[in-house]
PDB file of N, CA and C in Angstrom:
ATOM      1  N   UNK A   1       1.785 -19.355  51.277  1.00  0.00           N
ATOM      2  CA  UNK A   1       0.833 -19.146  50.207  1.00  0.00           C
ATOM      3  C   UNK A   1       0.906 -17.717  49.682  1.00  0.00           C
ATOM      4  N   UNK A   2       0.836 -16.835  50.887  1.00  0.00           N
ATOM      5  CA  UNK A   2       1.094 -14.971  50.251  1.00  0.00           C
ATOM      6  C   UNK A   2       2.357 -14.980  49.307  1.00  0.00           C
ATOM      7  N   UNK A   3       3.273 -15.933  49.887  1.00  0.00           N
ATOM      8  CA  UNK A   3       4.526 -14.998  49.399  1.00  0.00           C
ATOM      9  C   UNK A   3       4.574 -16.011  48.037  1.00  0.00           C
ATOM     10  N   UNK A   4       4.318 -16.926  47.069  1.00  0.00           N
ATOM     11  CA  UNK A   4       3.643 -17.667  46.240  1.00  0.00           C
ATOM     12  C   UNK A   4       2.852 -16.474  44.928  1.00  0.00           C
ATOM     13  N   UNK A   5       2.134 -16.405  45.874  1.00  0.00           N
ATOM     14  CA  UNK A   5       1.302 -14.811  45.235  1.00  0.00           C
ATOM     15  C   UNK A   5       1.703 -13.912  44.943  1.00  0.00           C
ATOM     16  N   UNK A   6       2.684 -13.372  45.429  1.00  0.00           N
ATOM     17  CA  UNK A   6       3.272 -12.080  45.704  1.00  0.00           C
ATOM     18  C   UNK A   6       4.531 -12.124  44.384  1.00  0.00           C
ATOM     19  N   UNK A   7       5.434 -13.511  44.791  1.00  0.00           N
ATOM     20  CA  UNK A   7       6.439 -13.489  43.436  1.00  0.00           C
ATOM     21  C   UNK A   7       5.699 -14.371  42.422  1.00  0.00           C
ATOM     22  N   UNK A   8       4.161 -15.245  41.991  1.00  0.00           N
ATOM     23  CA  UNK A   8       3.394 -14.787  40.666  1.00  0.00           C
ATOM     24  C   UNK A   8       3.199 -13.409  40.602  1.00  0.00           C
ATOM     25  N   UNK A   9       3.345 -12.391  40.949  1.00  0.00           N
ATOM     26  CA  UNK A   9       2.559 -11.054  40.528  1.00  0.00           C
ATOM     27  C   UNK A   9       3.562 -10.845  40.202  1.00  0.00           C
ATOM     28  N   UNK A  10       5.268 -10.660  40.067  1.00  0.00           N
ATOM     29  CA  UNK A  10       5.632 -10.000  40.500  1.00  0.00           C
ATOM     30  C   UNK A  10       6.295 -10.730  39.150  1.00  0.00           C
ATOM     31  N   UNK A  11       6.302 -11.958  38.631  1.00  0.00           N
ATOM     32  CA  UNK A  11       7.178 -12.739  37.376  1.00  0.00           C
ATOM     33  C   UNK A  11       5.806 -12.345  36.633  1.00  0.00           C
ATOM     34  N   UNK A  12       4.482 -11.939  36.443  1.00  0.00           N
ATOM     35  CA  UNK A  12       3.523 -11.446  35.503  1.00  0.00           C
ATOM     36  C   UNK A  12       4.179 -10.209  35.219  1.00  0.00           C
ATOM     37  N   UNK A  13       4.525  -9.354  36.113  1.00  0.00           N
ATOM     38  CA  UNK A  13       4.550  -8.116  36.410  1.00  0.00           C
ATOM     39  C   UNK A  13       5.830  -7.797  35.320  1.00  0.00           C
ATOM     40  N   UNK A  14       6.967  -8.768  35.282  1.00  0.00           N
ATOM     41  CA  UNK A  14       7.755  -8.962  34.808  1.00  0.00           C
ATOM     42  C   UNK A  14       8.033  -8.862  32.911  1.00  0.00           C
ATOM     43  N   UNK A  15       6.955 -10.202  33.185  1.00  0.00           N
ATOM     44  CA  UNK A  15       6.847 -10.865  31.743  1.00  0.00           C
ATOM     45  C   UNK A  15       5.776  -9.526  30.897  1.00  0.00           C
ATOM     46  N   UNK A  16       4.671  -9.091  31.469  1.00  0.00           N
ATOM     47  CA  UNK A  16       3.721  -7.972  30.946  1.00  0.00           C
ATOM     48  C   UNK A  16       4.904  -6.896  30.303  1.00  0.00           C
ATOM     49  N   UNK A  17       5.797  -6.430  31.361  1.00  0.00           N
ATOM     50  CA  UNK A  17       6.999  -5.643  30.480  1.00  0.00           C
ATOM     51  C   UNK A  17       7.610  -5.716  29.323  1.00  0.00           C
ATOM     52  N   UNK A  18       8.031  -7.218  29.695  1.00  0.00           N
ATOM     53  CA  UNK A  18       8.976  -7.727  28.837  1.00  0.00           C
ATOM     54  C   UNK A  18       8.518  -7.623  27.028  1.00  0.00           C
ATOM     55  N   UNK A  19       6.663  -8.121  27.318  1.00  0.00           N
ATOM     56  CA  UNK A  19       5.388  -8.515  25.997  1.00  0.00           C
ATOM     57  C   UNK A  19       5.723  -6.940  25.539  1.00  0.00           C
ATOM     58  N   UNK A  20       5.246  -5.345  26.131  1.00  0.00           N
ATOM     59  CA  UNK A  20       5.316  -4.326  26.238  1.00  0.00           C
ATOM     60  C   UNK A  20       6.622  -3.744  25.323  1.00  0.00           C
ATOM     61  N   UNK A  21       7.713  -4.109  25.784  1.00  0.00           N
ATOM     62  CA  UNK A  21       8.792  -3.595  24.958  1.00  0.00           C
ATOM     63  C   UNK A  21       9.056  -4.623  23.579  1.00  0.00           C
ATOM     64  N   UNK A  22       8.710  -5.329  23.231  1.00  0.00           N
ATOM     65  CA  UNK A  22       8.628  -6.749  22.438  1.00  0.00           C
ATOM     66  C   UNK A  22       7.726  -5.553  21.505  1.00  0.00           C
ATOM     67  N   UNK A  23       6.074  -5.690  21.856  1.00  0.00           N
ATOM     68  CA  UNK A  23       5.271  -4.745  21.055  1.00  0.00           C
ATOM     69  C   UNK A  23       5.834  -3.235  20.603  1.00  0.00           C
ATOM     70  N   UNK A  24       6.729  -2.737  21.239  1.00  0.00           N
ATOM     71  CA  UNK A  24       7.317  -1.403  21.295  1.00  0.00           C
ATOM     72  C   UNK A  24       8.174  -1.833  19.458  1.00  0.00           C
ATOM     73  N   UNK A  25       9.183  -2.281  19.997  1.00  0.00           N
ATOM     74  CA  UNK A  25      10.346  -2.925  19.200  1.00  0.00           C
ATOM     75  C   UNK A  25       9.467  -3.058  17.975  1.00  0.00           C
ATOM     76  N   UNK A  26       8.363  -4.291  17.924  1.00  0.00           N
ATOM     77  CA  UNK A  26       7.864  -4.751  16.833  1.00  0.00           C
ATOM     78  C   UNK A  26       7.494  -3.342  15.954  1.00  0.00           C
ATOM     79  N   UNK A  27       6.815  -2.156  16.734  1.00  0.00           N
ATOM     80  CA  UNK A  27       5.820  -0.968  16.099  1.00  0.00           C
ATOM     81  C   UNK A  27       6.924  -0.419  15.660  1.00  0.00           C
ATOM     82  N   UNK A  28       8.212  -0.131  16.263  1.00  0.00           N
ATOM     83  CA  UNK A  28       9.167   0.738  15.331  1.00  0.00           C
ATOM     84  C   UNK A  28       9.650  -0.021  14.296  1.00  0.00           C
ATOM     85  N   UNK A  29       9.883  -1.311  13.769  1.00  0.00           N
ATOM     86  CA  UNK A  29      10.118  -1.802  13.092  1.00  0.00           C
ATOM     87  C   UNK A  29       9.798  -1.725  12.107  1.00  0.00           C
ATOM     88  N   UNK A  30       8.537  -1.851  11.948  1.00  0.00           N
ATOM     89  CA  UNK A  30       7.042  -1.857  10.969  1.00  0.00           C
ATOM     90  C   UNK A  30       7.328  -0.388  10.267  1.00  0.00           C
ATOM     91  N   UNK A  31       7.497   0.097  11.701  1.00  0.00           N
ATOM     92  CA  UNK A  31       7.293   2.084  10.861  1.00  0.00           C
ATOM     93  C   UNK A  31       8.580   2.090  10.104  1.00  0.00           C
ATOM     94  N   UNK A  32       9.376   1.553  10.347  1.00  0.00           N
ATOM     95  CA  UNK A  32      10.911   1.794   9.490  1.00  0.00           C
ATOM     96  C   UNK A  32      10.999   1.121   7.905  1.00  0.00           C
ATOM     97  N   UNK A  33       9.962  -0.062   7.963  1.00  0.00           N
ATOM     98  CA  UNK A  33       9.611  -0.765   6.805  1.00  0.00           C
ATOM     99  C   UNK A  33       9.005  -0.122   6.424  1.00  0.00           C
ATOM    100  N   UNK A  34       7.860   0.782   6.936  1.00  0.00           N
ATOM    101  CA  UNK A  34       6.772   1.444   6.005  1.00  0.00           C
ATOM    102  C   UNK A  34       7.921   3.027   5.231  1.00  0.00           C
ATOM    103  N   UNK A  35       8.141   3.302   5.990  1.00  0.00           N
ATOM    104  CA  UNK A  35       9.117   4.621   5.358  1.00  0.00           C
ATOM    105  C   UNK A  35       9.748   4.213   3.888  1.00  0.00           C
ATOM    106  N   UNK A  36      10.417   3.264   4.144  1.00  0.00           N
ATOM    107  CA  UNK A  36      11.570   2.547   3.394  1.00  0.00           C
ATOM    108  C   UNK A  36      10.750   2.228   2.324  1.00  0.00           C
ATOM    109  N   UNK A  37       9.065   1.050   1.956  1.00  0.00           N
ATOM    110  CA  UNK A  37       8.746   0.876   1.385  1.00  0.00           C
ATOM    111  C   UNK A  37       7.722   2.143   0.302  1.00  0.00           C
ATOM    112  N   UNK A  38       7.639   2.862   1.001  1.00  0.00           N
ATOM    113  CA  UNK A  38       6.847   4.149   0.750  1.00  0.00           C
ATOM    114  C   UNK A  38       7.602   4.837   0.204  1.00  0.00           C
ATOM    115  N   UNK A  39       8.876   4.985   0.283  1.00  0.00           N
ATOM    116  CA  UNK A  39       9.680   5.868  -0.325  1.00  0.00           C
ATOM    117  C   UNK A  39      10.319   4.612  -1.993  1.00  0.00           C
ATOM    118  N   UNK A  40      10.583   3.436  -1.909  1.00  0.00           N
ATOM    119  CA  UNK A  40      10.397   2.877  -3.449  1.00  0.00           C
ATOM    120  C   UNK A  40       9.282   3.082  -3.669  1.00  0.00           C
ATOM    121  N   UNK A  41       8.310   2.841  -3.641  1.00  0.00           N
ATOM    122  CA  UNK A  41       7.063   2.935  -4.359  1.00  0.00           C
ATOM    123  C   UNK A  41       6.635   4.596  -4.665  1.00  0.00           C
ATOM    124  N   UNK A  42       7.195   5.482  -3.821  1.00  0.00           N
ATOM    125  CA  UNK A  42       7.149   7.140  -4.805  1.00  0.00           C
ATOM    126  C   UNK A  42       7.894   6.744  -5.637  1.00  0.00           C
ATOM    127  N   UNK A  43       8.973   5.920  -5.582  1.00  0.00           N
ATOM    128  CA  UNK A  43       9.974   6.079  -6.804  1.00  0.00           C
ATOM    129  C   UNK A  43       9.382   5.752  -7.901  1.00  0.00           C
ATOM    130  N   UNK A  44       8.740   4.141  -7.824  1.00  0.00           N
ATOM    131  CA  UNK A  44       8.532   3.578  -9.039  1.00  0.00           C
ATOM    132  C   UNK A  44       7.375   4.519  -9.422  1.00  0.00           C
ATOM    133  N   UNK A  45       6.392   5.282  -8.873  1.00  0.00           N
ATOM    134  CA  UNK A  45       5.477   5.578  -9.419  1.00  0.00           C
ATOM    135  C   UNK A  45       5.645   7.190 -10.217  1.00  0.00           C
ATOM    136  N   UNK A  46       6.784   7.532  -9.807  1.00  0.00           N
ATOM    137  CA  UNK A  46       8.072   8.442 -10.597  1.00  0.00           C
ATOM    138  C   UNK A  46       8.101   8.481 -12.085  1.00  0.00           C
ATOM    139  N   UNK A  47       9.051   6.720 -12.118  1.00  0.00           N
ATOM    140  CA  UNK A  47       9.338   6.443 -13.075  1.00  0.00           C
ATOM    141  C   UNK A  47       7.881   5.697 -14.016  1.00  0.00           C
ATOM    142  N   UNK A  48       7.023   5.497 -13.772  1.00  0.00           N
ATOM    143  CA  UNK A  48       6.093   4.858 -14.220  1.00  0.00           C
ATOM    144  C   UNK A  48       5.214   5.981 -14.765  1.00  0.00           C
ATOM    145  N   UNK A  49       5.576   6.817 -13.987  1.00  0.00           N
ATOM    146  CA  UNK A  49       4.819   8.515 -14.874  1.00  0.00           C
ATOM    147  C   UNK A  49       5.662   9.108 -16.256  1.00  0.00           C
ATOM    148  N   UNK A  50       7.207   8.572 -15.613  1.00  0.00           N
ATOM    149  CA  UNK A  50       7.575   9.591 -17.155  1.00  0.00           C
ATOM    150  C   UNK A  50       7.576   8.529 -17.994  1.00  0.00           C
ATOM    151  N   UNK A  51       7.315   7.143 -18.187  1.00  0.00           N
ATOM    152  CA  UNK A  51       7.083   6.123 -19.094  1.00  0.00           C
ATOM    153  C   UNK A  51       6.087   6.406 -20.279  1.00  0.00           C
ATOM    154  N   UNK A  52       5.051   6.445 -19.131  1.00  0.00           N
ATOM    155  CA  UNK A  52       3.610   6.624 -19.443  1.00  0.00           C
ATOM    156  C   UNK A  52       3.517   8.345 -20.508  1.00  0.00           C
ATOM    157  N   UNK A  53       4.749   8.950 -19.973  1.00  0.00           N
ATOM    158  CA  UNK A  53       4.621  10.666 -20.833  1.00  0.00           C
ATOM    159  C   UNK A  53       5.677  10.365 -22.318  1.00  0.00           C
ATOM    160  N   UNK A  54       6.633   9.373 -21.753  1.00  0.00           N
ATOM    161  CA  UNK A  54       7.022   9.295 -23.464  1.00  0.00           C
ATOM    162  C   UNK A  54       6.490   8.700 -24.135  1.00  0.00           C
ATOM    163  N   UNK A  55       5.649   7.383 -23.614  1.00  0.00           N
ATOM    164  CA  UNK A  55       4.765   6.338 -24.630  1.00  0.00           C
ATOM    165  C   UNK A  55       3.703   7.471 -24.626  1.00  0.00           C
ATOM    166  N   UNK A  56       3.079   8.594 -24.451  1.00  0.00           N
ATOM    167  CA  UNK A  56       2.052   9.173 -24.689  1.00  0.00           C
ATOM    168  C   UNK A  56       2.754   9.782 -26.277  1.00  0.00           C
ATOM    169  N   UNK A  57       4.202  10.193 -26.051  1.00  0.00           N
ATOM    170  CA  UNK A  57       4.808  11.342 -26.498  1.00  0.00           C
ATOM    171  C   UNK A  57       5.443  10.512 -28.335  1.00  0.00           C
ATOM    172  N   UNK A  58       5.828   8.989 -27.810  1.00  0.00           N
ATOM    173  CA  UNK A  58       5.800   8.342 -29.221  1.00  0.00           C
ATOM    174  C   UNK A  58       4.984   8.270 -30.450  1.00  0.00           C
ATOM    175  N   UNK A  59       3.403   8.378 -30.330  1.00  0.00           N
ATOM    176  CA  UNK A  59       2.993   8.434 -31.742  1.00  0.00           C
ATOM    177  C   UNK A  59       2.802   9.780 -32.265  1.00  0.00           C
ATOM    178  N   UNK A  60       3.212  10.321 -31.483  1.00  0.00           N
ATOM    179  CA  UNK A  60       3.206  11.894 -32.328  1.00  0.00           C
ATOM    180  C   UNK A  60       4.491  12.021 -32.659  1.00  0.00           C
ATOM    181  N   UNK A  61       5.655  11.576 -32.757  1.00  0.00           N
ATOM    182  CA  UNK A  61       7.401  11.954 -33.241  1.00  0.00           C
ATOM    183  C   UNK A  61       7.239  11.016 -34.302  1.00  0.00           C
ATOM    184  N   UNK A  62       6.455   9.914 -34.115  1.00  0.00           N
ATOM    185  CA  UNK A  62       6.291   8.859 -35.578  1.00  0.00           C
ATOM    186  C   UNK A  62       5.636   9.104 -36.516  1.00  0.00           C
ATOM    187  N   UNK A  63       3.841   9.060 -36.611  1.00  0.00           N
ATOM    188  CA  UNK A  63       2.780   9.327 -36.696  1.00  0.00           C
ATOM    189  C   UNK A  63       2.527  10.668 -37.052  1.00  0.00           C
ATOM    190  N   UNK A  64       3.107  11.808 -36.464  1.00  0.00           N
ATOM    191  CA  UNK A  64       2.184  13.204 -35.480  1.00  0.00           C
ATOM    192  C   UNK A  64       0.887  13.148 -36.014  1.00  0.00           C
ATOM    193  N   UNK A  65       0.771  11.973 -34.659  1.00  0.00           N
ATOM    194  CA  UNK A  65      -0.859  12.072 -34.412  1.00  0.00           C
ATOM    195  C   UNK A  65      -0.613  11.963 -32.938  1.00  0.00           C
ATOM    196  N   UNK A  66      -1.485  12.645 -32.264  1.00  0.00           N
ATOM    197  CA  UNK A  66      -1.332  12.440 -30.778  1.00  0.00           C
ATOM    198  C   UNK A  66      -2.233  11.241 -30.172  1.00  0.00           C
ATOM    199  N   UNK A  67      -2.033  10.538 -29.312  1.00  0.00           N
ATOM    200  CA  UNK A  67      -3.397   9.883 -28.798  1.00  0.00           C
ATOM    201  C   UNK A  67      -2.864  10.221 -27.156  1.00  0.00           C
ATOM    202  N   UNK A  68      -4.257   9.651 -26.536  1.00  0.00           N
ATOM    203  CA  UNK A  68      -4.043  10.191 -25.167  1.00  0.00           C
ATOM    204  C   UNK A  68      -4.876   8.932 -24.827  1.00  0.00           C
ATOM    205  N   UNK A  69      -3.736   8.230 -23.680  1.00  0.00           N
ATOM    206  CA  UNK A  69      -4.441   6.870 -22.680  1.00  0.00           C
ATOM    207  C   UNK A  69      -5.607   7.456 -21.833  1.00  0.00           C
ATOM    208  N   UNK A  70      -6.703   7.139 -21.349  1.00  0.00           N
ATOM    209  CA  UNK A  70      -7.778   7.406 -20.753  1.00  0.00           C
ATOM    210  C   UNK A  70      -8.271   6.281 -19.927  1.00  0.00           C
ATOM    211  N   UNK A  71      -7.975   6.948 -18.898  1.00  0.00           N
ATOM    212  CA  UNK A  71      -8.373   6.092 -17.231  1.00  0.00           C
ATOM    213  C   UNK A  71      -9.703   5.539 -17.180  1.00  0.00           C
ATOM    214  N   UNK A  72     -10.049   4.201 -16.953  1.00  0.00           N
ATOM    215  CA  UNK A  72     -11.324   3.702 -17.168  1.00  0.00           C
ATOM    216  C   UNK A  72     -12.222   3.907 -15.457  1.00  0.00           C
ATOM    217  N   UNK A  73     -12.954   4.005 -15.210  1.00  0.00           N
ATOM    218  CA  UNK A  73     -13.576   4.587 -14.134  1.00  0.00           C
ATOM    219  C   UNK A  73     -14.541   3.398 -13.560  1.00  0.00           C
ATOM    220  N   UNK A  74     -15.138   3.451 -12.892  1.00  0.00           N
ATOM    221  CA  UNK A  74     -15.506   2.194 -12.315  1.00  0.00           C
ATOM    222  C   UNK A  74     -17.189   2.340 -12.459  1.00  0.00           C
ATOM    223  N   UNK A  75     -17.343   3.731 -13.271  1.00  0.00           N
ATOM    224  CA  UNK A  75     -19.047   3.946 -13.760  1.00  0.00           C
ATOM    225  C   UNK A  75     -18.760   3.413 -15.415  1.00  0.00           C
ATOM    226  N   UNK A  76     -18.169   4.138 -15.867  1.00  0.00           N
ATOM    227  CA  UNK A  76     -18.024   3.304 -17.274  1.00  0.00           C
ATOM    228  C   UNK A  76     -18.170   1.778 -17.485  1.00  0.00           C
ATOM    229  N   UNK A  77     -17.113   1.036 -16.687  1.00  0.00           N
ATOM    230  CA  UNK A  77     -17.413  -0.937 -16.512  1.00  0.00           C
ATOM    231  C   UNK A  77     -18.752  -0.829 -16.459  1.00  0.00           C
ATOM    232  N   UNK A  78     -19.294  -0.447 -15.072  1.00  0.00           N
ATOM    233  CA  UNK A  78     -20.878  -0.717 -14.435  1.00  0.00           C
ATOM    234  C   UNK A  78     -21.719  -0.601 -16.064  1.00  0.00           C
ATOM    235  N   UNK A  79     -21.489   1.041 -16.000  1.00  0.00           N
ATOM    236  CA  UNK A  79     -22.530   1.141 -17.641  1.00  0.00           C
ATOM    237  C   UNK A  79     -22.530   0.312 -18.870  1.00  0.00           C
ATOM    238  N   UNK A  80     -21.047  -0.021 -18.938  1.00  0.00           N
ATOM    239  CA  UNK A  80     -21.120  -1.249 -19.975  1.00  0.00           C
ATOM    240  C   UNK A  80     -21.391  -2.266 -19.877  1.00  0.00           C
ATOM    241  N   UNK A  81     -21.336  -2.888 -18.402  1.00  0.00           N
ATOM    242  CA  UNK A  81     -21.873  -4.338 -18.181  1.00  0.00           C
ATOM    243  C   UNK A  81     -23.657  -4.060 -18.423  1.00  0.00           C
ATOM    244  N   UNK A  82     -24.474  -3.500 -17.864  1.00  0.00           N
ATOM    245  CA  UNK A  82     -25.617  -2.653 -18.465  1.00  0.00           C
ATOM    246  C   UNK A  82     -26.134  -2.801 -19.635  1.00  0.00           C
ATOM    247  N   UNK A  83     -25.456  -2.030 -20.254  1.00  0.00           N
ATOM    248  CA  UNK A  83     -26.069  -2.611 -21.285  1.00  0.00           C
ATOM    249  C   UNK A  83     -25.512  -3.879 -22.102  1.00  0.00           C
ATOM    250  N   UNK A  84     -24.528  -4.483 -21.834  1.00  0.00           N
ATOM    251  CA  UNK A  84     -24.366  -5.582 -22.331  1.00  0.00           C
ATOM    252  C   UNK A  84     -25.703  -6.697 -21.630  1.00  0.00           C
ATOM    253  N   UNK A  85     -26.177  -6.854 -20.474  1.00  0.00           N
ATOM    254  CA  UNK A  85     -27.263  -7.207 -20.129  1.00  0.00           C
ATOM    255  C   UNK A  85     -28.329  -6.611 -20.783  1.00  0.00           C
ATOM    256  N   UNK A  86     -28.600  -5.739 -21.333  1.00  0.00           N
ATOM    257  CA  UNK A  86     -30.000  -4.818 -21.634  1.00  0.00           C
ATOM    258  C   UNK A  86     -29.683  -5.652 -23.295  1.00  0.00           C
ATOM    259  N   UNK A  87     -28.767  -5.830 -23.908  1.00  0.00           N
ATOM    260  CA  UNK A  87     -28.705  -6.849 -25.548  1.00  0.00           C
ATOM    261  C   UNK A  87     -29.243  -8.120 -24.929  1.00  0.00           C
ATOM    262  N   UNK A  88     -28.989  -8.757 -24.176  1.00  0.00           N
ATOM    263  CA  UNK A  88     -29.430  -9.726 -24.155  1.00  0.00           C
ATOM    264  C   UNK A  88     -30.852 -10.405 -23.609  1.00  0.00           C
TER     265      UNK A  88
END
């Protein structure tokens, strides 16, 4: 019966390792995806800046009139839903 006991502890003892380097493996993995994906996404957000500076930069070479895109904020929505309730 001891010695039963002794090699279960000892194939847990085993397998707990085995789960251990499995979780190891999995965490460097992840981190190698995150690098990799983190580094396209600086990219695109790179290129998505100088987009955004020549479409700023187009109606003034056509036009010269400048306009400037303006970031909507999440108090502005609120205030306008507001008073769109306060008309009705």
């Amino acid at each position: 019966m001891e010695d039963y006991l002794s090699l279960m502890v000892i194939m847990l003892s085993f397998l707990a390792m085995l789960f251990c380097l499995f979780v190891f493996w999995l965490l460097l993995t992840s981190y190698r995806f995150y690098n990799r994906y983190s580094l396209i996404i600086t990219e695109m957000a790179k290129g998505l800046k100088m987009s955004t500076a020549r479409l700023e930069r187009l109606p003034k070479i056509l036009f010269n009139e400048e306009i400037v895109f303006r970031e909507k904020t999440f108090s502005t929505d609120q205030f306008t839903k507001e008073q769109e309730i306060e008309k009705e």
